[in-house]
Every structure is written in structure tokens, then in C-alpha cells.
PDB file of N, CA and C in Angstrom:
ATOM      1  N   UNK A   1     104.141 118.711  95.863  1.00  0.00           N
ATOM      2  CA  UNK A   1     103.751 117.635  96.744  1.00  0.00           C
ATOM      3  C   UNK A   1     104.923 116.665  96.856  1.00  0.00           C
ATOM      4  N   UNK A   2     105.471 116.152  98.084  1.00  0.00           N
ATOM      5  CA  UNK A   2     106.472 115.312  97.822  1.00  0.00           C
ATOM      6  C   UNK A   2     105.613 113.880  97.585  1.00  0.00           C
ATOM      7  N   UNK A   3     104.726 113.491  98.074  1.00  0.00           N
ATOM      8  CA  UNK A   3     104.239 112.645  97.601  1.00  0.00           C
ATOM      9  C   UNK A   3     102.573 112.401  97.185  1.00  0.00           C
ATOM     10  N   UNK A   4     101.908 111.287  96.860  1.00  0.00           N
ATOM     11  CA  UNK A   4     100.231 111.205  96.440  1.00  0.00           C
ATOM     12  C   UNK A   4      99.729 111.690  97.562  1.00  0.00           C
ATOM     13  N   UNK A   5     100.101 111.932  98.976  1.00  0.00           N
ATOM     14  CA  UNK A   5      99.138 111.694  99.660  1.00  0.00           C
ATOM     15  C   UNK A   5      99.439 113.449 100.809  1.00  0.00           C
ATOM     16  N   UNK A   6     100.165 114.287 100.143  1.00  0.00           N
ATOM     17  CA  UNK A   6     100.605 115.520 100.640  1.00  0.00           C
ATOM     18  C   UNK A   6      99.617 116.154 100.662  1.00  0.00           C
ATOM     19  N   UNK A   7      99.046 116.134 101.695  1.00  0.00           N
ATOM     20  CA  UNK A   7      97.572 117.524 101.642  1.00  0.00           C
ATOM     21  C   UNK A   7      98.401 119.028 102.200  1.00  0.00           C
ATOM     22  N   UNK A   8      99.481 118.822 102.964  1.00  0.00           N
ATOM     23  CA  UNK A   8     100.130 119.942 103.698  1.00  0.00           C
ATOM     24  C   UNK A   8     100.988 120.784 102.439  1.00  0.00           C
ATOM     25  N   UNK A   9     101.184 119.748 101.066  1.00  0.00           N
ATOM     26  CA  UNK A   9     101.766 120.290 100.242  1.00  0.00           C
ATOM     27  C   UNK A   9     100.643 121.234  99.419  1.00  0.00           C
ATOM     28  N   UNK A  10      99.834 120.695  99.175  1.00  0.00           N
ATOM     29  CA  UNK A  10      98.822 121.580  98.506  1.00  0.00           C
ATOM     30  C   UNK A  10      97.972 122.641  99.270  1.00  0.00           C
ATOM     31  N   UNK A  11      97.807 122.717 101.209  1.00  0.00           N
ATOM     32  CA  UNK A  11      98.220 123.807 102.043  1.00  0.00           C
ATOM     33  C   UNK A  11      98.918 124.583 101.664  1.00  0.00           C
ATOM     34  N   UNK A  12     100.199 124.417 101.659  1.00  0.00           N
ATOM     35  CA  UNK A  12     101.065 125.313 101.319  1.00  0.00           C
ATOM     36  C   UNK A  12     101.036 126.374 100.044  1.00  0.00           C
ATOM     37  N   UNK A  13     100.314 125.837  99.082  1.00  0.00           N
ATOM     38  CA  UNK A  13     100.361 126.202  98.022  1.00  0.00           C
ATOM     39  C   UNK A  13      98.776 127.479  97.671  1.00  0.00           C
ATOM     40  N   UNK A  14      98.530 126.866  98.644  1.00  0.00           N
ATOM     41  CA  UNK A  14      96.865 127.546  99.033  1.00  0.00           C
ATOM     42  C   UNK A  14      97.703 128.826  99.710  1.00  0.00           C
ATOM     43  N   UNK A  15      98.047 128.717 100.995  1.00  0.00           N
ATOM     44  CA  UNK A  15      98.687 129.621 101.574  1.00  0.00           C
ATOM     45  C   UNK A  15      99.668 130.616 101.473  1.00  0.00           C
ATOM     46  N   UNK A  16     100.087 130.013 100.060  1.00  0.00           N
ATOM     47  CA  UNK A  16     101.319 131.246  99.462  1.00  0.00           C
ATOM     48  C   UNK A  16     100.518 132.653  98.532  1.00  0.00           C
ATOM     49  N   UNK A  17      99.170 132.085  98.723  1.00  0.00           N
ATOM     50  CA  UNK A  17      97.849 133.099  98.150  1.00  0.00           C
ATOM     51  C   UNK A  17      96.939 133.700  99.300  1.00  0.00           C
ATOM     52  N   UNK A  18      97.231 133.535 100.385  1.00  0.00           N
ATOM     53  CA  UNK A  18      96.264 133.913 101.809  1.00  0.00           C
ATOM     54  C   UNK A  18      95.048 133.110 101.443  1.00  0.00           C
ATOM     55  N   UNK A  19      95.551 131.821 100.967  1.00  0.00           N
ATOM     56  CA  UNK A  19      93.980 131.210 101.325  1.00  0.00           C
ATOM     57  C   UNK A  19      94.115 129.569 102.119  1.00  0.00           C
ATOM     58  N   UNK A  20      93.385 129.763 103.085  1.00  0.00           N
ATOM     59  CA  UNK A  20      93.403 128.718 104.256  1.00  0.00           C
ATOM     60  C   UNK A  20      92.440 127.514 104.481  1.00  0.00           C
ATOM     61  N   UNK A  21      93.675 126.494 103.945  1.00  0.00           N
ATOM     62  CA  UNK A  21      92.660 124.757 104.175  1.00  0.00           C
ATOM     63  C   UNK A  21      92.539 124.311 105.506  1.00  0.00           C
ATOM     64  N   UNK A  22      91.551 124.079 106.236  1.00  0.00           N
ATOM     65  CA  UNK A  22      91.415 123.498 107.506  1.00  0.00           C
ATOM     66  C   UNK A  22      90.208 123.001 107.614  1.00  0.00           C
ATOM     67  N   UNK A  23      90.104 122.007 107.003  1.00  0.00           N
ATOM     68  CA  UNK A  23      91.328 121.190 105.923  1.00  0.00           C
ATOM     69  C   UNK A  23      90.722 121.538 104.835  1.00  0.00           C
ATOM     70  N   UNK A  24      89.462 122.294 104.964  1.00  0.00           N
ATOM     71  CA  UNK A  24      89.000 122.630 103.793  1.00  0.00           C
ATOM     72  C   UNK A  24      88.516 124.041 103.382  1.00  0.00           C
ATOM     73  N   UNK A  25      89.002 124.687 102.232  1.00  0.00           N
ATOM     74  CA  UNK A  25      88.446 125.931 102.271  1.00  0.00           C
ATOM     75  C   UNK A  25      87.459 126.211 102.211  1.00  0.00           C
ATOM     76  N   UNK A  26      86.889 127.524 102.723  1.00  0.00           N
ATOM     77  CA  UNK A  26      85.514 127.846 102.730  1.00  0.00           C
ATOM     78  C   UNK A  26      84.861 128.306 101.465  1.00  0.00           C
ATOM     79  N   UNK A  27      83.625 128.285 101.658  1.00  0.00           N
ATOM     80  CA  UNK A  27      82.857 129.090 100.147  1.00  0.00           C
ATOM     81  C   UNK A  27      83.658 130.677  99.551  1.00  0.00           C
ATOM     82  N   UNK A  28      84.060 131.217 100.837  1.00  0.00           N
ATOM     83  CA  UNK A  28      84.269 132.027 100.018  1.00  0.00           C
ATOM     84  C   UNK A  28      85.711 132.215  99.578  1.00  0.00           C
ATOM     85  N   UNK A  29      86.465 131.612 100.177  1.00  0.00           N
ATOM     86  CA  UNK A  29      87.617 131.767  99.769  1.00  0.00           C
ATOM     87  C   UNK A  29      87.872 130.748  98.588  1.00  0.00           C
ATOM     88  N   UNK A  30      86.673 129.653  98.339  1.00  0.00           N
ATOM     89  CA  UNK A  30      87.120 128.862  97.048  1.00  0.00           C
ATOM     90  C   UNK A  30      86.655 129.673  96.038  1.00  0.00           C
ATOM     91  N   UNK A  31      85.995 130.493  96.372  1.00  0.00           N
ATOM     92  CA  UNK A  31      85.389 131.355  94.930  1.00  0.00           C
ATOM     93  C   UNK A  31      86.654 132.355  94.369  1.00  0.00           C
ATOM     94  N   UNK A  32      88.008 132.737  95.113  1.00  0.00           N
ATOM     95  CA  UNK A  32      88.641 133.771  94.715  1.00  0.00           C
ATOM     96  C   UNK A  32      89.274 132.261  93.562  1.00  0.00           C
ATOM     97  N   UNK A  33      89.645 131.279  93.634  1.00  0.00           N
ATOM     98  CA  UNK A  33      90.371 130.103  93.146  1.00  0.00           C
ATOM     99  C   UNK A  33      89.950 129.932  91.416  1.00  0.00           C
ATOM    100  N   UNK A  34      90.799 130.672  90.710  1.00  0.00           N
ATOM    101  CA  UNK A  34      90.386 130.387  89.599  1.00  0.00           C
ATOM    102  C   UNK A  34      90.326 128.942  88.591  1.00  0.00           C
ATOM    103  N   UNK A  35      91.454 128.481  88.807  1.00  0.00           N
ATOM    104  CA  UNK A  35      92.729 127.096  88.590  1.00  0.00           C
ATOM    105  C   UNK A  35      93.311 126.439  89.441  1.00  0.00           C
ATOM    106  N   UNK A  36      93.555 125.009  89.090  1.00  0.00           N
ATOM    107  CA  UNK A  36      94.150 124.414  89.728  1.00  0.00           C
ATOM    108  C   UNK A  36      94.792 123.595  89.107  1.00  0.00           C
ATOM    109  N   UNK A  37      96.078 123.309  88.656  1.00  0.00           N
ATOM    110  CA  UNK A  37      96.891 122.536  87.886  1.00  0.00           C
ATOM    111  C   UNK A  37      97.628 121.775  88.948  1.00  0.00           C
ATOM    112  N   UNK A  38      98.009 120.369  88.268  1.00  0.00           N
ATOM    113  CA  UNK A  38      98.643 119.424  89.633  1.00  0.00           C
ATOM    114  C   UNK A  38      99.235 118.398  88.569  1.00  0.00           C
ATOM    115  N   UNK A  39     100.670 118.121  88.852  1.00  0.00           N
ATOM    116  CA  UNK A  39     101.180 117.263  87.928  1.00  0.00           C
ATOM    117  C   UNK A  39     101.590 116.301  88.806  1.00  0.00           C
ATOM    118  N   UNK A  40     101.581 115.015  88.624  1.00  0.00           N
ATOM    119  CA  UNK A  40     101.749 113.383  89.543  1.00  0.00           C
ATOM    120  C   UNK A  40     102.374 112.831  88.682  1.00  0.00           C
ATOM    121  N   UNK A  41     102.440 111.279  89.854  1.00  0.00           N
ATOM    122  CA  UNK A  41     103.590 110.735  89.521  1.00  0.00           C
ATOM    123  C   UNK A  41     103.630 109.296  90.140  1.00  0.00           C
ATOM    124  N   UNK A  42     102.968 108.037  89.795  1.00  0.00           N
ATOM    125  CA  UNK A  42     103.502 107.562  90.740  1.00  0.00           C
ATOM    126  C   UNK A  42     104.896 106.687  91.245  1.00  0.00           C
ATOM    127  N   UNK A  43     104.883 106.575  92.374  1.00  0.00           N
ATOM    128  CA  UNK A  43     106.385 106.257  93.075  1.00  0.00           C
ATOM    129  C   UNK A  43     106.490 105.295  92.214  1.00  0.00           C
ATOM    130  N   UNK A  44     107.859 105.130  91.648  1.00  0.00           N
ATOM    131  CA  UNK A  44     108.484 103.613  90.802  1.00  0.00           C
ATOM    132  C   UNK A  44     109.058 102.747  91.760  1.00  0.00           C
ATOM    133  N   UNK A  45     109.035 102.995  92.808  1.00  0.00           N
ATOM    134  CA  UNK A  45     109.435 101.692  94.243  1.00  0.00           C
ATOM    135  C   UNK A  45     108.313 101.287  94.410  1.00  0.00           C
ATOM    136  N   UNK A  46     107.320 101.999  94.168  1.00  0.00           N
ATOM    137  CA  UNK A  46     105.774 101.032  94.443  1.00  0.00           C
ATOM    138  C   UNK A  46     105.326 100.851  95.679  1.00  0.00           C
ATOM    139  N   UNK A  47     105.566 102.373  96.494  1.00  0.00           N
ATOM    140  CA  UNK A  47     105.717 102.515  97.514  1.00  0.00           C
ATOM    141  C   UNK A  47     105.196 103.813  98.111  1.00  0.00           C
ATOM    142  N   UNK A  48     104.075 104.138  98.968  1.00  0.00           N
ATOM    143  CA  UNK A  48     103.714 105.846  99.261  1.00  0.00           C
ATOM    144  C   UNK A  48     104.110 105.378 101.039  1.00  0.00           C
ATOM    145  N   UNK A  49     105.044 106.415 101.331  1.00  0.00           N
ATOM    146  CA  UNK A  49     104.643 106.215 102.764  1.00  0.00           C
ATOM    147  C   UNK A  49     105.558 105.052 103.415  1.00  0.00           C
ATOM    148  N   UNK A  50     106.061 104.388 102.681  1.00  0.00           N
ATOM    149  CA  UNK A  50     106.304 102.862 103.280  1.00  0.00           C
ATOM    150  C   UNK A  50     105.308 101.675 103.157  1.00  0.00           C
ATOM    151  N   UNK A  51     104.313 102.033 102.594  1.00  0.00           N
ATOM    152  CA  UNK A  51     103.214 100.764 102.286  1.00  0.00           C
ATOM    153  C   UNK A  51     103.056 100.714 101.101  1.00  0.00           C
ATOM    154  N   UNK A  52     102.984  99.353 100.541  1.00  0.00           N
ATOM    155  CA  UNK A  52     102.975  99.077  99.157  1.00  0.00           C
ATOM    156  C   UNK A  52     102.006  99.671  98.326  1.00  0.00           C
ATOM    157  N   UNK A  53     102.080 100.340  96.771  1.00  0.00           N
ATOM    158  CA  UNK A  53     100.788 100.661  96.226  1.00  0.00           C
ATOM    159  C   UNK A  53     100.791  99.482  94.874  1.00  0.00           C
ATOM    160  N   UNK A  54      99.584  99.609  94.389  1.00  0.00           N
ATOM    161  CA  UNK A  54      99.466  98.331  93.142  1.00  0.00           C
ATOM    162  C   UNK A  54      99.310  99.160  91.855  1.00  0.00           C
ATOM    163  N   UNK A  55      99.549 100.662  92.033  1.00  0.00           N
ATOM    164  CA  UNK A  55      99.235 101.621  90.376  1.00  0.00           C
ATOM    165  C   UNK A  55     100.156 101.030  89.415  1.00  0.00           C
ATOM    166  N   UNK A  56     102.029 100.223  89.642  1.00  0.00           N
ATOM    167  CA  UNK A  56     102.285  99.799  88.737  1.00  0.00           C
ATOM    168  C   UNK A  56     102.253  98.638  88.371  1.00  0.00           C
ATOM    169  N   UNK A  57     101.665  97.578  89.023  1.00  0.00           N
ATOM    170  CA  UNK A  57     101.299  96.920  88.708  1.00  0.00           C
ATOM    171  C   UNK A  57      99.543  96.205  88.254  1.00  0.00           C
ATOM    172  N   UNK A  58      98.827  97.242  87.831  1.00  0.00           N
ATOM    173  CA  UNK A  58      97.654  96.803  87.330  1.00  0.00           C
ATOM    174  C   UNK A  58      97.662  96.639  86.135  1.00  0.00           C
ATOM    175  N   UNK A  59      97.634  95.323  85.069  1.00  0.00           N
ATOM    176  CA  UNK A  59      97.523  95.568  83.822  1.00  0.00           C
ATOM    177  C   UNK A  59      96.027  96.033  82.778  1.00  0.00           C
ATOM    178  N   UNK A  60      95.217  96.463  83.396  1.00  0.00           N
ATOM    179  CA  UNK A  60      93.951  97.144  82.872  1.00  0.00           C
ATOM    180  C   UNK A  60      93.958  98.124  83.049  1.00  0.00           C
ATOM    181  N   UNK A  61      94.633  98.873  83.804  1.00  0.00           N
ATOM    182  CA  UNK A  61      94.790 100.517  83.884  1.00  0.00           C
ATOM    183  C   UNK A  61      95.889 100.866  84.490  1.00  0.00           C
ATOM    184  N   UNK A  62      96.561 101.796  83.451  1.00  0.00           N
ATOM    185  CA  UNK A  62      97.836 102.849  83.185  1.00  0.00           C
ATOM    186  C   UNK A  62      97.750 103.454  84.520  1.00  0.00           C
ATOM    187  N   UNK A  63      98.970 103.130  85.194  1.00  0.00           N
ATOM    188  CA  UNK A  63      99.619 103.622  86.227  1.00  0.00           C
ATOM    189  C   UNK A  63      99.272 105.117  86.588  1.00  0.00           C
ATOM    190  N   UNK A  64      99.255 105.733  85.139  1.00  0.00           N
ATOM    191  CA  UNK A  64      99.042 107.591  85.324  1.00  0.00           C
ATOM    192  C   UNK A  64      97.158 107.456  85.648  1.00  0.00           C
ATOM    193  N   UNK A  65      96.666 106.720  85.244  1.00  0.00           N
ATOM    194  CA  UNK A  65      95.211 107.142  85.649  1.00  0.00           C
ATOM    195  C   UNK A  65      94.781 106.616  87.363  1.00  0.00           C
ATOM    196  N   UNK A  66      95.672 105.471  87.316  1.00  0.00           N
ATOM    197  CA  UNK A  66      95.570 105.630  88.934  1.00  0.00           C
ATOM    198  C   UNK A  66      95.901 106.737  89.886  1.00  0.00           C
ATOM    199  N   UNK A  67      96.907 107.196  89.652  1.00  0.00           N
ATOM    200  CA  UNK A  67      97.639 108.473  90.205  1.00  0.00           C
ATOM    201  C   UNK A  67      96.801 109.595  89.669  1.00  0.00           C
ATOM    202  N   UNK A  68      96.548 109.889  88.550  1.00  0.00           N
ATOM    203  CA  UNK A  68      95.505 111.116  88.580  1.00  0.00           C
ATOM    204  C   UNK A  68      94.256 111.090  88.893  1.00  0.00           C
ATOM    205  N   UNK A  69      93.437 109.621  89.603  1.00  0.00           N
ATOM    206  CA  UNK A  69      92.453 109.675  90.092  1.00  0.00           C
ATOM    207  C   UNK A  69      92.776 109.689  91.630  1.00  0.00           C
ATOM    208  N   UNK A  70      93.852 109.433  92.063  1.00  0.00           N
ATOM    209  CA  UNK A  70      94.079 109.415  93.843  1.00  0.00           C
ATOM    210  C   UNK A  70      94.345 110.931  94.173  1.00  0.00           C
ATOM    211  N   UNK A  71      95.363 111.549  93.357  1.00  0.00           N
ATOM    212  CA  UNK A  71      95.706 112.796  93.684  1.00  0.00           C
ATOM    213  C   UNK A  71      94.551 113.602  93.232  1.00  0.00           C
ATOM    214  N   UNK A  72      93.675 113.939  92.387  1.00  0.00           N
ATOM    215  CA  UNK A  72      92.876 114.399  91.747  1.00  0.00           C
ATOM    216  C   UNK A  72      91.683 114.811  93.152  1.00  0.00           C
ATOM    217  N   UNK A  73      91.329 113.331  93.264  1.00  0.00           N
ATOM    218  CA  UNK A  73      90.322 113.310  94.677  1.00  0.00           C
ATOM    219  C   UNK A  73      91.024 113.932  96.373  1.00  0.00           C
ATOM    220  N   UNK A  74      92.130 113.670  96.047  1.00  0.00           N
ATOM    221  CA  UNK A  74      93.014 114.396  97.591  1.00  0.00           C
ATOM    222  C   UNK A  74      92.681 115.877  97.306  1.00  0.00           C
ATOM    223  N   UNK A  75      93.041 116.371  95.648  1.00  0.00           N
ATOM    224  CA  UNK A  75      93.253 118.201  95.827  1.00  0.00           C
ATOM    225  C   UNK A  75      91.518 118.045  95.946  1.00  0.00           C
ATOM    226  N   UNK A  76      91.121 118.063  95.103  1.00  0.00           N
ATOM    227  CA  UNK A  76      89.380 117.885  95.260  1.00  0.00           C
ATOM    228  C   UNK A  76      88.578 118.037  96.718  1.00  0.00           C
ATOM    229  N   UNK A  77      88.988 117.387  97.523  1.00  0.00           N
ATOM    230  CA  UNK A  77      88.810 117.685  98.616  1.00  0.00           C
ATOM    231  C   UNK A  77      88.970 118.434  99.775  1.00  0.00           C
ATOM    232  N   UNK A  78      90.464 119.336  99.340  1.00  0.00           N
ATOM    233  CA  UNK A  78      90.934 120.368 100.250  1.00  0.00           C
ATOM    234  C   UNK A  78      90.781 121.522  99.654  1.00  0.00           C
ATOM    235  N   UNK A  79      90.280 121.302  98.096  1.00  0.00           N
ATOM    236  CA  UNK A  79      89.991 122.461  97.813  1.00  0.00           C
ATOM    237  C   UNK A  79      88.271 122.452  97.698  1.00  0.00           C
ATOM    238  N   UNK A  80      87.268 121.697  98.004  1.00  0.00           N
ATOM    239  CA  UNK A  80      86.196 121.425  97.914  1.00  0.00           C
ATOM    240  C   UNK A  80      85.637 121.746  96.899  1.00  0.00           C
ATOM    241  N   UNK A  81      86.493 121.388  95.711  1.00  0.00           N
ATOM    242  CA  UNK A  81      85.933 121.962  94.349  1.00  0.00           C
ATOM    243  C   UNK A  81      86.290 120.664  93.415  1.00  0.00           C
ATOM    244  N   UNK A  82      85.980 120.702  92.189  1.00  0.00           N
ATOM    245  CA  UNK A  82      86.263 119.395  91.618  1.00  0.00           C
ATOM    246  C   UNK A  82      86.873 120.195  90.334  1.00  0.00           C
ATOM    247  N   UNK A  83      86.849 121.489  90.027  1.00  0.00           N
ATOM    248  CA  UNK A  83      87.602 121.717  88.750  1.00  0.00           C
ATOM    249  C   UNK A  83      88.800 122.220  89.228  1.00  0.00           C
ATOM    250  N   UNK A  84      89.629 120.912  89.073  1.00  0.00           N
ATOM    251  CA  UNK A  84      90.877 120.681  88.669  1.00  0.00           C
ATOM    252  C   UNK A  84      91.552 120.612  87.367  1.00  0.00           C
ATOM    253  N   UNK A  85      92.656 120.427  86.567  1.00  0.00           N
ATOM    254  CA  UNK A  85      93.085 119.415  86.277  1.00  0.00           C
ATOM    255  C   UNK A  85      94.585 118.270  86.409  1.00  0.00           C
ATOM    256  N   UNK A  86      94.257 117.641  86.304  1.00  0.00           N
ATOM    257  CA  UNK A  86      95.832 116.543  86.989  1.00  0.00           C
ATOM    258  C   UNK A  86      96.233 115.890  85.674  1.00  0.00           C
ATOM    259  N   UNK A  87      97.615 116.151  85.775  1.00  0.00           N
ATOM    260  CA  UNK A  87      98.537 115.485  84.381  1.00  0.00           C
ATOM    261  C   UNK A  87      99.349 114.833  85.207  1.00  0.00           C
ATOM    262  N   UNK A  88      99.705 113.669  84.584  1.00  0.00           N
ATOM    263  CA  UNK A  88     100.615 112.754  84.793  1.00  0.00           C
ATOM    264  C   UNK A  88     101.877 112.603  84.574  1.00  0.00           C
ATOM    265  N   UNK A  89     102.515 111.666  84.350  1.00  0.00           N
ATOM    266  CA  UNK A  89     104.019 111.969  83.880  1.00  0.00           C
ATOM    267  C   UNK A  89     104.976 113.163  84.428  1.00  0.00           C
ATOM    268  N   UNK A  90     105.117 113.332  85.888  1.00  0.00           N
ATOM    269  CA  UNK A  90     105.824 113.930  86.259  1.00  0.00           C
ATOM    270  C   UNK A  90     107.275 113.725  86.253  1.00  0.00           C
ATOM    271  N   UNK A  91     107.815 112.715  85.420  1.00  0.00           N
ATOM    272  CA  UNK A  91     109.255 112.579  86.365  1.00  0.00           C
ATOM    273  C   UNK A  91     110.078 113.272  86.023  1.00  0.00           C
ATOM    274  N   UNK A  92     111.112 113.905  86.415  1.00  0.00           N
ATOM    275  CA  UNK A  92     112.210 114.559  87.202  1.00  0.00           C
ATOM    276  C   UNK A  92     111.402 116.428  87.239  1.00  0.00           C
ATOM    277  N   UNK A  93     110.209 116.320  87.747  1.00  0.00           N
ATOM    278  CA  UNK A  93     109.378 117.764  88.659  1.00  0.00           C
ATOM    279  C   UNK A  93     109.399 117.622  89.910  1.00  0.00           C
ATOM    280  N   UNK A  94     109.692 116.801  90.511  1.00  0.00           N
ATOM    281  CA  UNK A  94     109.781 116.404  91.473  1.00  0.00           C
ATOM    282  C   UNK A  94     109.779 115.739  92.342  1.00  0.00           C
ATOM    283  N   UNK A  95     109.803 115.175  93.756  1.00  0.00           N
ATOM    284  CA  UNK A  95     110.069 113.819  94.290  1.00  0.00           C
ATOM    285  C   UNK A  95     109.592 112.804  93.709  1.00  0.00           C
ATOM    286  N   UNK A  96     110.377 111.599  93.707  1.00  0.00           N
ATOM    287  CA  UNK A  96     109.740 110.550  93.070  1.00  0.00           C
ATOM    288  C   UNK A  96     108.324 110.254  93.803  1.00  0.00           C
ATOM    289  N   UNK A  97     107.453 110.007  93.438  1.00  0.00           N
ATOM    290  CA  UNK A  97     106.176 109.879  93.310  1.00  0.00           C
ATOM    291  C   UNK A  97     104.883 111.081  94.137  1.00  0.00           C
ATOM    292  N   UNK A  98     106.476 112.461  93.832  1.00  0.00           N
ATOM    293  CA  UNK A  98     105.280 113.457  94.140  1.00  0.00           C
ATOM    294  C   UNK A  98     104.872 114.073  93.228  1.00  0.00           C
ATOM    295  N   UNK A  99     104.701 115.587  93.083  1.00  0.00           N
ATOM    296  CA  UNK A  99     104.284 116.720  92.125  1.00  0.00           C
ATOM    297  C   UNK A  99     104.753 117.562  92.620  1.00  0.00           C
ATOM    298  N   UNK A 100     103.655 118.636  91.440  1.00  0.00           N
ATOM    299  CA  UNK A 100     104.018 120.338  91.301  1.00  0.00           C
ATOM    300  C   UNK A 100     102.530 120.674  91.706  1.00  0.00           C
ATOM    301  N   UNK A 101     102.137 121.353  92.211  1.00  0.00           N
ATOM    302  CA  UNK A 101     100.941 121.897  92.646  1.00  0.00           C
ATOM    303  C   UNK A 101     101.489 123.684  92.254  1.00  0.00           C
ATOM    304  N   UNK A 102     100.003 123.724  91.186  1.00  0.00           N
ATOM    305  CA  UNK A 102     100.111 125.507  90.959  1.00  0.00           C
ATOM    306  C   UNK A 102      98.222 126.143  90.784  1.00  0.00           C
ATOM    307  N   UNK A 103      98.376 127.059  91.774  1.00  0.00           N
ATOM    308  CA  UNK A 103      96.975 127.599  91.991  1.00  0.00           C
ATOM    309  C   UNK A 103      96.718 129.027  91.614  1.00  0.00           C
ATOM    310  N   UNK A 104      95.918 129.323  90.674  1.00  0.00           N
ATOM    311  CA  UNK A 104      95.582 131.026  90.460  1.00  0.00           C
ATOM    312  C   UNK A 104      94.589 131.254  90.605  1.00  0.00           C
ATOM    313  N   UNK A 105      94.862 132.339  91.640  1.00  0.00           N
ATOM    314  CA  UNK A 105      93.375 132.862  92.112  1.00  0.00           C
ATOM    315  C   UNK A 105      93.249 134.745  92.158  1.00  0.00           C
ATOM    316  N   UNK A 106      92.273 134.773  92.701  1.00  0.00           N
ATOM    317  CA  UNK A 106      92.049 136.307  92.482  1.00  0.00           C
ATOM    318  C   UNK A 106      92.479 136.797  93.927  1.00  0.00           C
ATOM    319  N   UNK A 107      93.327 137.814  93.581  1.00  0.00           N
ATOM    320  CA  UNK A 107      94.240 138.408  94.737  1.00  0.00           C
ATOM    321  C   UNK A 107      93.360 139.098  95.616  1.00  0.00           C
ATOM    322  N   UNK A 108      91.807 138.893  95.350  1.00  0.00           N
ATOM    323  CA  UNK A 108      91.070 139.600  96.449  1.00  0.00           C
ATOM    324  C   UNK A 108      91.056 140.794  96.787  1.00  0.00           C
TER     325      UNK A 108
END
């Protein structure tokens, strides 16, 4: 994902398995989906997009639980499934305040 808010990145990642988000996969193709691992990050400019975010600056909750509850609910939704899981602490996996998106599923 280059960044929190990449649904085309986690497309892609669907699609390197023949399985197709628009925007959301279907029943049956979420059933081949065994896993879903997703590592985040958020931006240290404090910034998605060009609009400001507040994950590093909240002092009641750790920057990583903001980011693994935003990204968490983005894959969640394109994959219409909720068993995920999202780890934090991505930095240097990839763009600053994106991820790694990795999916195993049954080759059907």
C-alpha cells in the first residue's frame, strides 16, 4: 500500500491471486481467502493525501493503534471479511505511511 488509504493497493494484491474487488469481493471468492496479513505505518509528516492526520499527535492512544484501526477497517471492507491481522511498525517496508499487504488463498 503506498499509503492508509490504498484500496487499489490491496486490489492489486487480491488480483495477483485471480481474485476481484469491485470494490468488494464476492462470497465466493472470499471463501478461497485463507489470510490476510497487512503491515502499517503511519505517515511521520502527519499527512495522508495532503490533509492533515492527528494519529501522531493523540496522547491517549499510540499512533500504531490508530493506523491499525484505519487500515484494518479499509482491508475489512474490500475484503468483506474481518479476519485480518494488521501490525504496525512498518518503517523502512515501505512508503512512508504505507504497507505490505500479503494474501493466501486457495488457488481454486
Amino acid at each position: 500500500m503506498r499509503d492508509a488509504l490504498d484500496i487499489a493497493g490491496v486490489g492489486n494484491a487480491l488480483q495477483a491471486l485471480d481474485l476481484a474487488a469491485a470494490p468488494q469481493l464476492d462470497g465466493a471468492q472470499a471463501t478461497r481467502v485463507a489470510a490476510v496479513f497487512v503491515k502499517c505505518e503511519p505517515d511521520r509528516r502527519g499527512r495522508v493525501r495532503g490533509a492533515r492526520h492527528t494519529m501522531l499527535d493523540d496522547t491517549d492512544i499510540d499512533a500504531q493503534r490508530h493506523i491499525r484501526g484505519a487500515v484494518g477497517g479499509l482491508v475489512a471492507g474490500v475484503l468483506g471479511d474481518t479476519r485480518l491481522f494488521v501490525s504496525g511498525g512498518a518503517e523502512h517496508q515501505g512508503p512512508d505511511g504505507g504497507g505490505l499487504v500479503a494474501v493466501i488463498a486457495d488457488a481454486g
